[in-house]
Protein backbone atom coordinates (compact mmCIF):
# COMPACT_ATOMS: atom_id res chain seq x y z
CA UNK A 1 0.00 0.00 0.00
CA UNK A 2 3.06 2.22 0.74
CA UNK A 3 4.73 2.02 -2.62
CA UNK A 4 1.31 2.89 -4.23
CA UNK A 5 0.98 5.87 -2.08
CA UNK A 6 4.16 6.85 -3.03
CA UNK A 7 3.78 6.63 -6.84
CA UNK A 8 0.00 8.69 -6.53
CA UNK A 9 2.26 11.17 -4.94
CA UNK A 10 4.89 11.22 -7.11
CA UNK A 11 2.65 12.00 -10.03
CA UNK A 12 0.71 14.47 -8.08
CA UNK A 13 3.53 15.97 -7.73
CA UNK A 14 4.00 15.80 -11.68
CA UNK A 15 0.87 16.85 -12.64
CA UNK A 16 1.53 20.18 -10.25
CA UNK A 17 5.24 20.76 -11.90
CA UNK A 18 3.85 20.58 -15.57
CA UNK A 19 0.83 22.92 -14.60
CA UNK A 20 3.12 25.93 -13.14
CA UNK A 21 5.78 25.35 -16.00
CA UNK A 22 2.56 25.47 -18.65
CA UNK A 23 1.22 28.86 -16.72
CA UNK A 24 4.47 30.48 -16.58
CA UNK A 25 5.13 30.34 -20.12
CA UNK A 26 1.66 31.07 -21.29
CA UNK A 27 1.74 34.08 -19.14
CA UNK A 28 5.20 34.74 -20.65
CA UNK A 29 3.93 34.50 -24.17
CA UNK A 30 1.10 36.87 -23.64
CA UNK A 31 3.28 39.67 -21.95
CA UNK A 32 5.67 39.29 -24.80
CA UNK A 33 2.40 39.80 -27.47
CA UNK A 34 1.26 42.65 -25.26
CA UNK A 35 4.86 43.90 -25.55
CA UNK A 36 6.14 43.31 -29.32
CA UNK A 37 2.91 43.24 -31.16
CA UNK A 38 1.51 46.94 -32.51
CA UNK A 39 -2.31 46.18 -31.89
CA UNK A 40 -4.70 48.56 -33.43
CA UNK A 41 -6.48 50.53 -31.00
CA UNK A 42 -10.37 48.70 -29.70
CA UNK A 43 -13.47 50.23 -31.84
CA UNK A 44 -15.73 50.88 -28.72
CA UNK A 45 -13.90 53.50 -26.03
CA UNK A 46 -15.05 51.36 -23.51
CA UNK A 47 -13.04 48.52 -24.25
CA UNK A 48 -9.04 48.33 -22.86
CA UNK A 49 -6.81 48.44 -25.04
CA UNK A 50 -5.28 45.17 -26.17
CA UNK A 51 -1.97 45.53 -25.48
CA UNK A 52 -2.55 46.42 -21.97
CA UNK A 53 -5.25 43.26 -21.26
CA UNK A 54 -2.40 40.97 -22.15
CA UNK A 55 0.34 42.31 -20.42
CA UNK A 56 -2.12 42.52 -17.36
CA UNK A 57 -3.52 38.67 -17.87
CA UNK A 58 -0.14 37.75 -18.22
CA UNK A 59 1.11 38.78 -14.92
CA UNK A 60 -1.97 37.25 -13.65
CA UNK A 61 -1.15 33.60 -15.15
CA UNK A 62 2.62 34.04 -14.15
CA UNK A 63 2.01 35.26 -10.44
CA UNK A 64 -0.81 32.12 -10.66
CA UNK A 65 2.33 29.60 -11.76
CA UNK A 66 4.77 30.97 -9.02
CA UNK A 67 1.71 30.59 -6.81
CA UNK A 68 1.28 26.88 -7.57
CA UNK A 69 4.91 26.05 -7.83
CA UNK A 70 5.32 27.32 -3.84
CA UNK A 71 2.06 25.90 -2.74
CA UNK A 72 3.80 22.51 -3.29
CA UNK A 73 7.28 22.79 -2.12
């Protein structure tokens, strides 16, 4: 029962490393489009502008990773 305890945690553990690695770089890739890429500006004043949403979503995703990764460890 011990060993299979140990193997459930094991790819718990994983399944948690692959999930913060996956968040960090998608919130990478989206400050880097919010960064390099010259969107046009939004049709409707109400709406933020593009470049700005992604930069912002992108910090969200990477702060969510680092979250995750320290949760575990």
């Amino acid at each position: 029962m011990d060993r299979k305890s140990e193997e459930g945690s094991q790819q718990t553990f994983q399944r948690i490393s692959i999930r913060w690695k996956v968040l960090q770089a998608l919130g990478a890739v989206l400050i880097a489009l919010g960064l390099f890429i010259d969107w046009p500006p939004p049709q409707e004043a109400n709406l933020p502008d593009t470049s700005s949403f992604l930069i912002i979503l992108g910090g969200l995703l990477g702060a969510a990773g680092l979250l995750a990764a320290f949760r575990h460890e």
